[in-house]
C-alpha atoms as a PDB file:
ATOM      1  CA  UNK A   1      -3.458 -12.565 -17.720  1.00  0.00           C
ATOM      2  CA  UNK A   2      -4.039 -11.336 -13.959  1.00  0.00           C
ATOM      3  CA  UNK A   3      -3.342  -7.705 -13.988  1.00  0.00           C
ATOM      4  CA  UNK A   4      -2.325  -5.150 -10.884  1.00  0.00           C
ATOM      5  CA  UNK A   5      -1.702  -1.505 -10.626  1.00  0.00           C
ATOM      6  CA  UNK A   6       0.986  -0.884  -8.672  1.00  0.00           C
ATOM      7  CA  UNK A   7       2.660   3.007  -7.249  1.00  0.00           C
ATOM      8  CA  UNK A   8       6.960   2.873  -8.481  1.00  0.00           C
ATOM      9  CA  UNK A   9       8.279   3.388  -4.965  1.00  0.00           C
ATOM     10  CA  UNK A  10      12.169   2.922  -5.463  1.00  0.00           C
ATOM     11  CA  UNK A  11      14.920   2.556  -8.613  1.00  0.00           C
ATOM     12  CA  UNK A  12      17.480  -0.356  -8.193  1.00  0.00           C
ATOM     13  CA  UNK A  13      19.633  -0.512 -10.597  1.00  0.00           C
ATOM     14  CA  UNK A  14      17.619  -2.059 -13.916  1.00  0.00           C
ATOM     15  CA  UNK A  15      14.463  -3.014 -11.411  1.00  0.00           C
ATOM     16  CA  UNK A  16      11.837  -0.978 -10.330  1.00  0.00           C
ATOM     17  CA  UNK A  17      10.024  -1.375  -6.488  1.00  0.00           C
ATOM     18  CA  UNK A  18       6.621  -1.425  -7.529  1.00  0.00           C
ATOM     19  CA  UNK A  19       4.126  -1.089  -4.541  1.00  0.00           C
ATOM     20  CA  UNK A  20       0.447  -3.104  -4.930  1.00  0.00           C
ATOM     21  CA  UNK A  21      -2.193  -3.482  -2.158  1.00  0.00           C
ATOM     22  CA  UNK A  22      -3.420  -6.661  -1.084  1.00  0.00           C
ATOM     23  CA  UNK A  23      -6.765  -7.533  -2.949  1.00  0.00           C
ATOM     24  CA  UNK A  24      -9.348 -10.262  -3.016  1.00  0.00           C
ATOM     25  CA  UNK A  25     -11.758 -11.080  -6.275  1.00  0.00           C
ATOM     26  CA  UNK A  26     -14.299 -10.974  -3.548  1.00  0.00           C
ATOM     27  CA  UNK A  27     -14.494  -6.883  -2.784  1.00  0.00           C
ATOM     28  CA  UNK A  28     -17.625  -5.956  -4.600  1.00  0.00           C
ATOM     29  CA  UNK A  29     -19.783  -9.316  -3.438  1.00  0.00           C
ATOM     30  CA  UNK A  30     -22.683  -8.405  -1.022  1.00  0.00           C
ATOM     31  CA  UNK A  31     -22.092 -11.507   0.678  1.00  0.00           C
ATOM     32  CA  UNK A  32     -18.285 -10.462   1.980  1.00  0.00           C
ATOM     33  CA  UNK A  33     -18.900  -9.525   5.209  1.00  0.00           C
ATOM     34  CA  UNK A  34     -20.356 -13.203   5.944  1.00  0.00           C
ATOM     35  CA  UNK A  35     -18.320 -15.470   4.070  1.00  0.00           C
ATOM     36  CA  UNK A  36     -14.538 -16.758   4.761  1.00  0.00           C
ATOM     37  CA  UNK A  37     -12.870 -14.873   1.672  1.00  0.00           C
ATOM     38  CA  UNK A  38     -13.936 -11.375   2.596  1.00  0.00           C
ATOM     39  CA  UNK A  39     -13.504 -11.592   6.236  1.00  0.00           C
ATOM     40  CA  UNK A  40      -9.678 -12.733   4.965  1.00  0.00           C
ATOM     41  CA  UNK A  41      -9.770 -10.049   2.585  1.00  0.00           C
ATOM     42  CA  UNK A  42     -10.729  -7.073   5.330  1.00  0.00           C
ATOM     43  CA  UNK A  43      -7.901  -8.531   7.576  1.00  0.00           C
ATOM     44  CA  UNK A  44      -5.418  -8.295   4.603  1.00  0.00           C
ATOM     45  CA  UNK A  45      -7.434  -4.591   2.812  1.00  0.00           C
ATOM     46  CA  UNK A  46      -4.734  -2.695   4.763  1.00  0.00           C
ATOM     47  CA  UNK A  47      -1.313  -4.684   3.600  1.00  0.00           C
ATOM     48  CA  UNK A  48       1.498  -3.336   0.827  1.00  0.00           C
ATOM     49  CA  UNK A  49       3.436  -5.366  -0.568  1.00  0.00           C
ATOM     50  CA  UNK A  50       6.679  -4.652  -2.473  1.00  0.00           C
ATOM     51  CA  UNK A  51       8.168  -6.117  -5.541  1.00  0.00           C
ATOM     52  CA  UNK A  52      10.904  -5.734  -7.357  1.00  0.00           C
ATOM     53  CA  UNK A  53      10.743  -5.934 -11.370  1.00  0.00           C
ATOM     54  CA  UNK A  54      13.287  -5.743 -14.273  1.00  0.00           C
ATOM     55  CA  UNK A  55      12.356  -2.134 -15.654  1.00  0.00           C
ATOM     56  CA  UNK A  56      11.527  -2.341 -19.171  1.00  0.00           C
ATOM     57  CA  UNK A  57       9.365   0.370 -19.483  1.00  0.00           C
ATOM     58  CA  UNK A  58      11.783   2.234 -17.641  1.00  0.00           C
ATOM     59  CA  UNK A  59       9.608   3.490 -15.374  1.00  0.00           C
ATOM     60  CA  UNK A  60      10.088   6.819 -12.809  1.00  0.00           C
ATOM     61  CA  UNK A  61       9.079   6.641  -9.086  1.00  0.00           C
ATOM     62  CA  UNK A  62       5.553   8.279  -8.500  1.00  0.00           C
ATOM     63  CA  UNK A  63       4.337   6.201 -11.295  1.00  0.00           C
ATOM     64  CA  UNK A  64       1.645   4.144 -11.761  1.00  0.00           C
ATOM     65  CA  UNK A  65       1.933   0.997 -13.646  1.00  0.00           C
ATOM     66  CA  UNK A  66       0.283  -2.048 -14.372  1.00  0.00           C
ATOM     67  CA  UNK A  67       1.725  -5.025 -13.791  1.00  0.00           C
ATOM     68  CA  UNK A  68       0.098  -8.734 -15.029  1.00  0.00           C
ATOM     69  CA  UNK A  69       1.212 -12.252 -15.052  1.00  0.00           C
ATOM     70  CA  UNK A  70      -0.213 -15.594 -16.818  1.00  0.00           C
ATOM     71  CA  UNK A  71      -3.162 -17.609 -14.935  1.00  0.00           C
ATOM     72  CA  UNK A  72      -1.402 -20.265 -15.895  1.00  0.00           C
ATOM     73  CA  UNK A  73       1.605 -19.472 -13.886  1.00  0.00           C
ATOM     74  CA  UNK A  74      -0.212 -18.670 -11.116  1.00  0.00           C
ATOM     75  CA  UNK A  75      -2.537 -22.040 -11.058  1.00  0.00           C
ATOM     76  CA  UNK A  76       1.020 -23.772 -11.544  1.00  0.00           C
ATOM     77  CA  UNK A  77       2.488 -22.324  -8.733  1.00  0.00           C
ATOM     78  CA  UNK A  78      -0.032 -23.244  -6.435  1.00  0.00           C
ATOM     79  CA  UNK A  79      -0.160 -26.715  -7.130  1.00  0.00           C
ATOM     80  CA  UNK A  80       3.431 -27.109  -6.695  1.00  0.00           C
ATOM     81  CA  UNK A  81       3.319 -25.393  -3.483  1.00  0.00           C
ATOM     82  CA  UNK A  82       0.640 -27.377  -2.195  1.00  0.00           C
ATOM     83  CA  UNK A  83       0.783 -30.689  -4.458  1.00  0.00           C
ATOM     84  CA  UNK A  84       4.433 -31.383  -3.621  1.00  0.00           C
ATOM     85  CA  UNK A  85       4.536 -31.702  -0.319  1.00  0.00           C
ATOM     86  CA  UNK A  86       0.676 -33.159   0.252  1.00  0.00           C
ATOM     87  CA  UNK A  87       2.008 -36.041  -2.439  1.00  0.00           C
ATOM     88  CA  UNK A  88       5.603 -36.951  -0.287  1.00  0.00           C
ATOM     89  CA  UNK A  89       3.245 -37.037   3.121  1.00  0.00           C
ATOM     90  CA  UNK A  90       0.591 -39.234   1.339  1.00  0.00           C
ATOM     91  CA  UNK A  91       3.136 -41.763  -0.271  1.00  0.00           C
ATOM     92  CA  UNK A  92       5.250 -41.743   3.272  1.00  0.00           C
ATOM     93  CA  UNK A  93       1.618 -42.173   5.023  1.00  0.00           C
ATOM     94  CA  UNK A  94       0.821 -45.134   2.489  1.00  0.00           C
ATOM     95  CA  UNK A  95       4.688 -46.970   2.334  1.00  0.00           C
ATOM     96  CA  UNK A  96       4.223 -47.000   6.077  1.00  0.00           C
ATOM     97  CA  UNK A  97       0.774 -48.272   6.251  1.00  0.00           C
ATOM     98  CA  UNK A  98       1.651 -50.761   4.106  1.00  0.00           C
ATOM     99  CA  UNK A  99       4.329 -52.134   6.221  1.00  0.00           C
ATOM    100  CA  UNK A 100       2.348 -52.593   9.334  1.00  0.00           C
ATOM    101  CA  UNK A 101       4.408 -50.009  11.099  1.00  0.00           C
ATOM    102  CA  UNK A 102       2.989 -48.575  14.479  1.00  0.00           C
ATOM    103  CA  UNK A 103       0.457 -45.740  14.318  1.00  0.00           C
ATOM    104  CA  UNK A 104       3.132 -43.407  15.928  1.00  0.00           C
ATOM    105  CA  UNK A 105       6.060 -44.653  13.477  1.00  0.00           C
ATOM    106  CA  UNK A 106       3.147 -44.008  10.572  1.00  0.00           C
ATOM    107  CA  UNK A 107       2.339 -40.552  11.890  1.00  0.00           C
ATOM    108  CA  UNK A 108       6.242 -39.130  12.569  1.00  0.00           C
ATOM    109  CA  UNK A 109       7.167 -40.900   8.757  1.00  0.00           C
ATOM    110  CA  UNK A 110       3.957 -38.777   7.465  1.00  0.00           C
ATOM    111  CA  UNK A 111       5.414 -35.812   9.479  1.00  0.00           C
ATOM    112  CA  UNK A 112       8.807 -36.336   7.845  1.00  0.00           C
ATOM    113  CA  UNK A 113       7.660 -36.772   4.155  1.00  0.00           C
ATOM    114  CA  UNK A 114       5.478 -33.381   4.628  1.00  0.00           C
ATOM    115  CA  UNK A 115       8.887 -31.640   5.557  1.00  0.00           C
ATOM    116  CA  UNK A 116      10.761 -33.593   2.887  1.00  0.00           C
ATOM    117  CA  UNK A 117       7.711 -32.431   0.233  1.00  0.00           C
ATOM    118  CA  UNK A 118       8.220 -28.758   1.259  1.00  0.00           C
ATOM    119  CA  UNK A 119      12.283 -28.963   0.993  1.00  0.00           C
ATOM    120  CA  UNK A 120      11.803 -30.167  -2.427  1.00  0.00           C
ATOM    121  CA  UNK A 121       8.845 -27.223  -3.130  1.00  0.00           C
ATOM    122  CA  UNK A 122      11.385 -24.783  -2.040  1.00  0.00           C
ATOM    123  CA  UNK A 123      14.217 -26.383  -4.213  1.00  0.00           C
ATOM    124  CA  UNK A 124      11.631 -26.237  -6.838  1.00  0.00           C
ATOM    125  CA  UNK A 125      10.889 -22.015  -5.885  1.00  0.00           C
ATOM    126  CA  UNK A 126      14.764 -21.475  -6.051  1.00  0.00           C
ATOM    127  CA  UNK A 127      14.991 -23.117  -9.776  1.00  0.00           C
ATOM    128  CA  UNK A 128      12.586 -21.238 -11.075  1.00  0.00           C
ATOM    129  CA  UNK A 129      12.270 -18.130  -9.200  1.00  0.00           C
ATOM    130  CA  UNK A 130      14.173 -16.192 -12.183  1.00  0.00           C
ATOM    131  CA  UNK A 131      12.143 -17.750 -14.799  1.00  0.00           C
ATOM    132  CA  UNK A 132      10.137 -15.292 -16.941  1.00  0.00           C
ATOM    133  CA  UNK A 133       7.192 -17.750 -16.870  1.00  0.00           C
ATOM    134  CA  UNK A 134       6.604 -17.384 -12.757  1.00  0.00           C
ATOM    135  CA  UNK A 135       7.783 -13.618 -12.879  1.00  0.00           C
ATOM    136  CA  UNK A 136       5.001 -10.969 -13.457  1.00  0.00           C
ATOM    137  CA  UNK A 137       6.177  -7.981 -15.607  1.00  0.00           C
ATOM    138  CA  UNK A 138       5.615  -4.073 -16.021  1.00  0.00           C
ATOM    139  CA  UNK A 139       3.207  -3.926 -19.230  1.00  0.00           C
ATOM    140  CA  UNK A 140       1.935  -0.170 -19.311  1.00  0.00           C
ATOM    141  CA  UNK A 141       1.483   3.086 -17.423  1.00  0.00           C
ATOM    142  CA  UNK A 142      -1.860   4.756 -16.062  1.00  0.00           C
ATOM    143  CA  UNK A 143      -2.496   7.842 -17.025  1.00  0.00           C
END
């Protein structure tokens, strides 16, 4: 499980606004300051982000909680977000290719089958946005 504190920041309703600052696995390396992942991470140090949860703890703003969520989803999510549409473009690219179509004709079908790839990843994020599975949770307090 990937865990997160977070600061309760708002009530809505059942959901809580739970309030988590951006941060990379890369903070404590003594190499950060050199490599790509901790000059991202010092761009993004100063960015909150905001989430709404269900409340199941039922949490009180001025809070802190910790929230987690499976690996698993995580790793899952990414591919689909960047499997999907890589996998339309390279099919459109090859279908194309195959046919002895024009280099510009193979390029804008490429072009196309990206966009196609990323309507279907965002179909994809709208089906299973609610899903417990892709949802990370409120699992205890800190002290």
């Amino acid at each position: 499980m990937l865990q997160e504190k977070g600061l309760v920041i708002a009530l809505r309703g059942e959901n809580a606004v739970i309030q988590t600052k951006s941060k990379l696995a890369c903070s404590s390396c003594k190499v950060s300051t050199s490599c790509g992942n901790g000059i991202v991470e010092n761009y993004l140090s100063a960015k909150l982000f905001e989430s709404e949860l269900p409340n199941l703890l039922r949490a009180k703003v001025g809070q802190q909680v910790v929230i987690e969520i499976p690996k698993s989803s995580v790793t899952k999510a990414a591919i689909i977000v960047y499997f999907i549409p890589l996998l339309f473009m390279f099919i459109g690219m090859s279908v194309s290719h195959i046919n002895n179509f024009a280099e510009q004709i193979i390029i804008f079908v490429s072009l196309l089958s990206l966009i196609i790839g990323l309507v279907v990843t965002k179909y994809y994020n709208r089906r299973w946005l609610k899903s417990e599975l892709y949802s990370p949770r409120i699992v205890s307090f800190i002290d």
